[in-house]
Protein backbone atom coordinates (compact mmCIF):
# COMPACT_ATOMS: atom_id res chain seq x y z
CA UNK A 1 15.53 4.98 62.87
CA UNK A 2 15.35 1.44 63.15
CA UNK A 3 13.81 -0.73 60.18
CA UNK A 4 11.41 -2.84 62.33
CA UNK A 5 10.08 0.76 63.92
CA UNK A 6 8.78 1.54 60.36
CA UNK A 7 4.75 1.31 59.40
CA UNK A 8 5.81 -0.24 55.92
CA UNK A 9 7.46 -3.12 58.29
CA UNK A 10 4.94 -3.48 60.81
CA UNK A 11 2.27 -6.27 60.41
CA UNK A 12 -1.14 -5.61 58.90
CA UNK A 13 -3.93 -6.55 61.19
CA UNK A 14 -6.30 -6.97 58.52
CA UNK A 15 -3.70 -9.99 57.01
CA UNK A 16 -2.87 -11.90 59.94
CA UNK A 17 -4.56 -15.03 58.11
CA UNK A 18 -3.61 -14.40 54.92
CA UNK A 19 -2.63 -17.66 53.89
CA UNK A 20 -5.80 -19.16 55.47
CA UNK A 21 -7.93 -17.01 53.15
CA UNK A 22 -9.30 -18.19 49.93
CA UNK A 23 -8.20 -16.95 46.43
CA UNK A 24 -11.05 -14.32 46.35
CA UNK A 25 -10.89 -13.13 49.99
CA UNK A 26 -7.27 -12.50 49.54
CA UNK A 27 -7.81 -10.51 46.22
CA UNK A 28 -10.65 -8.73 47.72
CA UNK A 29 -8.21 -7.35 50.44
CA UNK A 30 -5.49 -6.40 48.75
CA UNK A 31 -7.56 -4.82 46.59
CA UNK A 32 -9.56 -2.91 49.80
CA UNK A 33 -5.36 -1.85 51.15
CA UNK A 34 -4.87 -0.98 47.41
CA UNK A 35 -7.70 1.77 47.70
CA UNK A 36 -6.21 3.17 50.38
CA UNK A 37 -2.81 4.63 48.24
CA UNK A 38 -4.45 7.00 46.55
CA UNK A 39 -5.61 8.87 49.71
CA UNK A 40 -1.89 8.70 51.18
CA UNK A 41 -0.66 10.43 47.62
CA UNK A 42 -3.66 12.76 48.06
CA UNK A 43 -2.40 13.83 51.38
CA UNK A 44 1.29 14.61 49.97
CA UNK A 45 0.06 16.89 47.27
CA UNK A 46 1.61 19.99 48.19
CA UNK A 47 5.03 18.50 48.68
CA UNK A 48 4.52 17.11 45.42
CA UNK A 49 3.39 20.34 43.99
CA UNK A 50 7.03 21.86 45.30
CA UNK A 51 9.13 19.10 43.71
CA UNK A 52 7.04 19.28 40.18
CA UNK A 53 7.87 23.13 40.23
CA UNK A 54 11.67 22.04 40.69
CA UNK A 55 11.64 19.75 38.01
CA UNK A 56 10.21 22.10 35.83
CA UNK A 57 12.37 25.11 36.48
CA UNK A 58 15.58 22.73 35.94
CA UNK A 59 13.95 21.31 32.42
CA UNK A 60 13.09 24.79 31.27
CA UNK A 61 16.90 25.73 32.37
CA UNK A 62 18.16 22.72 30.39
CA UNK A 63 18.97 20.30 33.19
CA UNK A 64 17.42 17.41 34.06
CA UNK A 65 15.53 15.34 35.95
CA UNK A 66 17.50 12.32 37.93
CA UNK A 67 15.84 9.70 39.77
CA UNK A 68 17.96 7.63 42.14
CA UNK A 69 17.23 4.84 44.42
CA UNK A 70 17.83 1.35 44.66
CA UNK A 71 16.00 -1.76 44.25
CA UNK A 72 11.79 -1.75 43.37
CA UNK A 73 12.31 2.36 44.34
CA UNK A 74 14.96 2.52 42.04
CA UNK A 75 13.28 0.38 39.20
CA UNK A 76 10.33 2.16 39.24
CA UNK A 77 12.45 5.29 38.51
CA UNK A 78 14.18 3.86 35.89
CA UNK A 79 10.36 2.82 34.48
CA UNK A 80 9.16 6.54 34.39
CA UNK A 81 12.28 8.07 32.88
CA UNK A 82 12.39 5.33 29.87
CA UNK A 83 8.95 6.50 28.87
CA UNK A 84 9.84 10.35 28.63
CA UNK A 85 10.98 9.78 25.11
CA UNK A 86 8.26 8.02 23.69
CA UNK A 87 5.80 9.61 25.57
CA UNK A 88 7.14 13.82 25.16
CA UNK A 89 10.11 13.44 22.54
CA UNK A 90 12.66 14.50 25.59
CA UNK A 91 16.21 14.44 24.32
CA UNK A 92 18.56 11.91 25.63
CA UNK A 93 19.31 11.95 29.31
CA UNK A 94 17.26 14.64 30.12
CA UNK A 95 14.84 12.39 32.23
CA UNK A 96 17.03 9.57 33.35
CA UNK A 97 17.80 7.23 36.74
CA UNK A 98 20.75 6.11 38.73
CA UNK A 99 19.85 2.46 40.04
CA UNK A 100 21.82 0.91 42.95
CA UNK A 101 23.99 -1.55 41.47
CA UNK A 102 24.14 -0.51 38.12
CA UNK A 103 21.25 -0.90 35.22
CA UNK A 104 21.74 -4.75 35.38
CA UNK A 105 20.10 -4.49 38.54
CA UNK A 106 17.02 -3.60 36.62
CA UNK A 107 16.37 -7.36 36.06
CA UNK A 108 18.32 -8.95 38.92
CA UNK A 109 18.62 -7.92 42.58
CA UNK A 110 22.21 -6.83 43.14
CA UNK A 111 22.62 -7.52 46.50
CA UNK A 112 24.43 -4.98 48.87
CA UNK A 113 24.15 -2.42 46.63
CA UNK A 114 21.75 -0.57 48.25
CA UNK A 115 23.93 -0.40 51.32
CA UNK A 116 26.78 1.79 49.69
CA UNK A 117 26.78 5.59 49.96
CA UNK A 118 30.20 6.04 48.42
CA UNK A 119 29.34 3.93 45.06
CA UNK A 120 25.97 6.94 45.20
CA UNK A 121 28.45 9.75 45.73
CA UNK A 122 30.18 8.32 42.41
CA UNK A 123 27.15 7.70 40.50
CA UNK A 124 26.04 11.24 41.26
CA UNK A 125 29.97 12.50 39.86
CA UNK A 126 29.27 10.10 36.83
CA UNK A 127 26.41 12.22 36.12
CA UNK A 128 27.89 15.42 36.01
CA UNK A 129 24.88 16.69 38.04
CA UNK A 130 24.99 20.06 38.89
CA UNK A 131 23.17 23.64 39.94
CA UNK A 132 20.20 23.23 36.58
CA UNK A 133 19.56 19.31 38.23
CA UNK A 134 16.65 17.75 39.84
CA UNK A 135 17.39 14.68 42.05
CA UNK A 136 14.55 12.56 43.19
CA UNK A 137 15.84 10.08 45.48
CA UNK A 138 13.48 7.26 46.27
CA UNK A 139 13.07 4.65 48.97
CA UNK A 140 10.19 3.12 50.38
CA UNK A 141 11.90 2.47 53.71
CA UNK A 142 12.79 6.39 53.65
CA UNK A 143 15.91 5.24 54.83
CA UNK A 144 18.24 3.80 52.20
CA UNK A 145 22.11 4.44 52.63
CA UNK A 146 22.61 4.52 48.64
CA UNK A 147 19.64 7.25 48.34
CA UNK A 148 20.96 9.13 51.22
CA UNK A 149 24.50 9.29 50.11
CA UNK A 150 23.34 10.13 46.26
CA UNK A 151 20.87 12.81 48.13
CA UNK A 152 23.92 14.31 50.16
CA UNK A 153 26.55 14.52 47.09
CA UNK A 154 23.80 16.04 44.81
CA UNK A 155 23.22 18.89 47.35
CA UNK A 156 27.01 19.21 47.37
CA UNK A 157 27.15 19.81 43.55
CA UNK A 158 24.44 22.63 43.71
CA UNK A 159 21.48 20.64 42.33
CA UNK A 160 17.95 20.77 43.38
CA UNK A 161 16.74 17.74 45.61
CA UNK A 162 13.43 15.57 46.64
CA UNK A 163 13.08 12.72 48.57
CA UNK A 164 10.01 10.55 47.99
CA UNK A 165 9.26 7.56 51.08
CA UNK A 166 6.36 5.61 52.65
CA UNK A 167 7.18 6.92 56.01
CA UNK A 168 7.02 10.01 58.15
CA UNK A 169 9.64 11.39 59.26
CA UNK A 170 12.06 9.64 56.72
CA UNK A 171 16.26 10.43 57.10
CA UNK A 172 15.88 10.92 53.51
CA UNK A 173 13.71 13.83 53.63
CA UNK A 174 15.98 15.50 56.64
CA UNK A 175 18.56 14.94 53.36
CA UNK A 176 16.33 16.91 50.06
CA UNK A 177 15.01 20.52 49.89
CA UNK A 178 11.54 18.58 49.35
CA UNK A 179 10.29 15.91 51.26
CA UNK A 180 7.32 13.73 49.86
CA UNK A 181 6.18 11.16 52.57
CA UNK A 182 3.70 9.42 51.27
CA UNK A 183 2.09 7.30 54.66
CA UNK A 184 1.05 3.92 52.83
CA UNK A 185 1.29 2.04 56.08
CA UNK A 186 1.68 -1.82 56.85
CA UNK A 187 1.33 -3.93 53.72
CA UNK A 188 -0.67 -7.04 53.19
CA UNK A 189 1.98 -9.22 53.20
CA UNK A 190 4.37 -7.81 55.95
CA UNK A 191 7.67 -5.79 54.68
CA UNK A 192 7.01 -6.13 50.86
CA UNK A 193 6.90 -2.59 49.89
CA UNK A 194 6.93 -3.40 45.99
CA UNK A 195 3.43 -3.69 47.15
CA UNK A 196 1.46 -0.33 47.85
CA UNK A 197 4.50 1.75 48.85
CA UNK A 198 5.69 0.37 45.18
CA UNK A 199 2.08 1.54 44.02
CA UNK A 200 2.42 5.01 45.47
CA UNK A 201 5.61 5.43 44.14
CA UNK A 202 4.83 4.85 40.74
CA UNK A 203 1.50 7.48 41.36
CA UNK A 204 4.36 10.01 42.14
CA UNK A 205 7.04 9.43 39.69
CA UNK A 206 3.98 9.94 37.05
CA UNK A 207 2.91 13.19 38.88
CA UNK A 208 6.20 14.68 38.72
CA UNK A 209 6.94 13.86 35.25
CA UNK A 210 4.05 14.83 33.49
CA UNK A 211 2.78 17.93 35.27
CA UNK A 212 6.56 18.80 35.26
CA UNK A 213 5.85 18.43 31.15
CA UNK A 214 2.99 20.10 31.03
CA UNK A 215 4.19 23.17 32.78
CA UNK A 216 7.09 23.46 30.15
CA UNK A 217 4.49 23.21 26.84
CA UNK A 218 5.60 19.19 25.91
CA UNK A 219 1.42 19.45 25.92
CA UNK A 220 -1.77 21.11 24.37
CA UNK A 221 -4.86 20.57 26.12
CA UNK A 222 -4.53 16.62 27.38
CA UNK A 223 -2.71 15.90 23.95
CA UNK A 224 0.57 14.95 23.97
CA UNK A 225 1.77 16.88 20.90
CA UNK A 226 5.22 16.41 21.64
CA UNK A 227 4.99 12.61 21.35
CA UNK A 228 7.79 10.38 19.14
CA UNK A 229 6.03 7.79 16.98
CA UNK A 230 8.50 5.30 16.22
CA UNK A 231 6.19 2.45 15.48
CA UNK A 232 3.10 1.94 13.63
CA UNK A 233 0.72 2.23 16.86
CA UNK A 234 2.17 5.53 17.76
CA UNK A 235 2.39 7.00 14.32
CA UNK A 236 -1.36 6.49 14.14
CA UNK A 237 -1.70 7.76 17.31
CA UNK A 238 0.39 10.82 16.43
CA UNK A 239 -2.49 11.35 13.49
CA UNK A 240 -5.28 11.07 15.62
CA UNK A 241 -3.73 13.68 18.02
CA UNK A 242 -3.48 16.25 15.33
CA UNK A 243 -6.77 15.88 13.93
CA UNK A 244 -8.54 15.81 17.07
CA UNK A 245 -6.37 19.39 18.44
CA UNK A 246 -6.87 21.13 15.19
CA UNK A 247 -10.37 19.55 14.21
CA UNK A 248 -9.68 18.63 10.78
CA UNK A 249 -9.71 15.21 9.09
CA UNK A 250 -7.64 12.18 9.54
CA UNK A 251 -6.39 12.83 6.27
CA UNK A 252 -5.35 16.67 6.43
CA UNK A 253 -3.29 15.89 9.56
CA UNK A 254 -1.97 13.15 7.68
CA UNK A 255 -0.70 15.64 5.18
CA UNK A 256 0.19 17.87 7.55
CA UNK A 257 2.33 15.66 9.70
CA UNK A 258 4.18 14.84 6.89
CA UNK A 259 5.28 18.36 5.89
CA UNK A 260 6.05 18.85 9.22
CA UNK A 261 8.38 15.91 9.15
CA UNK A 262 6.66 13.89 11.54
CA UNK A 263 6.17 16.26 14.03
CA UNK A 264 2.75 16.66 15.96
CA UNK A 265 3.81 19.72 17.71
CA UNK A 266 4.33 21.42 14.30
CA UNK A 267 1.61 20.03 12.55
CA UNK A 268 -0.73 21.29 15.04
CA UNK A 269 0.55 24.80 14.54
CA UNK A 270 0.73 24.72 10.82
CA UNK A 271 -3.19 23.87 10.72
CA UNK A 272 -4.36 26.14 13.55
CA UNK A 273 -2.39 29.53 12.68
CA UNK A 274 -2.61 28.29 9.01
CA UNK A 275 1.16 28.86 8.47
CA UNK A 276 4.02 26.23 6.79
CA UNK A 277 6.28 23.88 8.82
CA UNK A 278 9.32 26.64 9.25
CA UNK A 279 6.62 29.45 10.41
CA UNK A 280 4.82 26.85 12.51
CA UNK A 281 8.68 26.22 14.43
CA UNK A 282 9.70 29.83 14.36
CA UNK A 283 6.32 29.88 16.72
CA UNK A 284 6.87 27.31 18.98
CA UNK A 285 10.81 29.02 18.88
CA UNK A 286 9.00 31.81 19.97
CA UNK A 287 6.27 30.23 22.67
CA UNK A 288 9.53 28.28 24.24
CA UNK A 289 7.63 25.04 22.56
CA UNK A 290 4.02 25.66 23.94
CA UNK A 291 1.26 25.23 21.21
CA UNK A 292 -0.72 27.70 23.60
CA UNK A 293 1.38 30.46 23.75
CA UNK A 294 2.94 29.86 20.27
CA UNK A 295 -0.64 30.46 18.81
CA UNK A 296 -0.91 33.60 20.88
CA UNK A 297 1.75 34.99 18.79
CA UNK A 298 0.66 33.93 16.11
C-alpha cells in the first residue's frame, strides 16, 4: 500500500484555497471537517467494543494494557496511559506506551524511528509482554513499520492485539486480532494527520481506557471512585465524589475519607453499607473492587 494511495494523504477539496481564506473562513472549516470525526468513530464502534472487552479481560487477569506507535499516534498513547493513575489509581505500568524512539521522542521528533521494526520487536521484549497483555498499536497511516513489527512480536509472545488507523484496509489491522479503522478521510491541510486522524485517535484511546475501567469496577455510577488525589484540586474533588455517591454532607465524607485513608472507593462503602474502613475493603475484596457488587454483598 503506497502512502500517496491513502485518504489521510489525499487532498481535501473543500481546502484547495486554504491559504486564500480569511482567519474565520478557515476556522469555520476546520471546524465543519472536525464534525465529521465523530461519525467515523461512530462507525467503528463494534471493533472498538471487541478491543475494550480485550483490555478488560487482560486488566481483570492482571496484565496490562500497552499502547505502541510512533510519532503524534504514539504520543497520544503515551497521553492516555499517563492519566490512568490520576484518573483510576491503576498501579504502575499497568496502562503504559511504547513510543518510537524512546520517551524523549515525546517532546522531539526522533526521526527514523518510526521506520524500524527490529528496535519494536525489542521494545515489545523490554516489556516482558506476554499471554495476560493488550497491545494497541496505533498509526494514522495504518501502515507504520515500527507498529507493525511491535504488532507482529506481541502476537509472537501470546498477547492480545488491536490495531487502531485512519484507513481501510490498513497492513496493521491484517497484523492485530482487532482491527479499528476509523475512515477520517483527507485532512484540511493535506497529509497532517495530527489533525482529525490525531482527533479520532485520541476519541479511541479514551473509549478503550475508560469503558475498559468501568467494566472492571475502577467506577460507581459516572464517579470515579477509584481516583488518586495527590493535589489539592483532586483531594476536593475526591470529597465531592463521596458525598455526592453516598448522599451525605461534604463534611461526613470528609470524615469518612479520612478513616478510609484517603480512599474514595472505601469511603463510599463505609457510608453506604454503614460498615468501618477494613469491612468496607474486605467488600470491595469480595466484589473484585466494584462498589456495585461489593454493596450487593453487603
Amino acid at each position: 500500500m503506497n502512502l500517496g494511495d491513502l485518504t489521510t494523504e489525499a487532498r481535501n477539496p473543500r481546502s484547495v484555497g486554504l491559504d486564500a481564506m480569511d482567519t474565520r473562513q478557515l476556522l469555520e472549516l476546520m471546524n465543519d471537517e472536525d464534525q465529521t470525526v465523530a461519525l467515523a468513530v461512530r462507525e467503528a464502534l463494534p471493533a472498538i467494543s471487541e478491543a475494550v472487552e480485550l483490555v478488560a479481560h487482560s486488566l481483570r487477569a492482571g496484565g496490562r494494557l500497552i499502547y505502541l506507535g510512533a510519532g503524534t499516534s504514539g504520543r497520544l498513547g503515551l497521553l492516555d496511559a499517563v492519566e490512568c493513575p490520576p484518573t483510576f489509581d491503576t498501579d504502575a505500568g499497568q496502562v503504559t506506551a511504547l513510543l518510537a524512539g524512546g520517551r524523549w521522542a515525546f517532546v522531539e521528533a526522533v526521526e527514523g524511528a518510526e521506520d524500524d521494526l527490529d528496535t519494536a520487536a525489542a521494545d515489545v521484549d523490554g516489556l516482558d509482554v506476554g499471554p495476560d497483555d493488550t497491545v494497541v498499536g496505533i498509526a494514522a497511516s495504518g501502515r507504520t513499520p515500527y507498529v507493525i513489527g511491535g504488532l507482529r512480536r506481541a502476537t509472537e509472545r501470546g498477547a492480545r492485539t488491536v490495531a487502531l488507523a485512519c484507513n481501510k484496509g490498513s497492513l496493521i489491522g491484517r497484523e492485530a486480532e482487532v482491527a479499528i479503522e476509523v475512515a477520517t478521510g483527507p485532512e484540511v491541510l493535506t497529509g497532517s494527520t495530527r489533525l482529525k486522524a490525531g482527533t479520532a485517535q485520541k476519541m479511541v484511546c479514551n473509549m478503550l481506557s475508560t469503558a475498559a475501567m468501568v467494566r472492571i469496577g475502577k467506577t460507581y455510577g459516572n464517579f470515579m471512585v477509584d481516583m488518586r488525589p495527590t493535589n489539592a484540586k483532586l483531594v476536593d474533588r475526591a470529597r465531592r465524589i463521596v458525598a455526592a455517591a453516598t448522599e451525605v454532607d461534604e463534611s461526613t465524607a470528609a470524615d469518612a475519607r479520612q478513616a478510609a485513608d484517603g480512599r474514595p472507593k472505601v469511603a463510599v462503602v463505609m457510608l453506604l453499607a454503614g460498615v468501618d474502613a477494613e469491612a468496607a475493603e474486605q467488600l470491595l475484596d469480595t466484589g473484585d473492587g466494584s462498589v456495585s457488587a461489593s454493596l450487593r454483598k453487603a
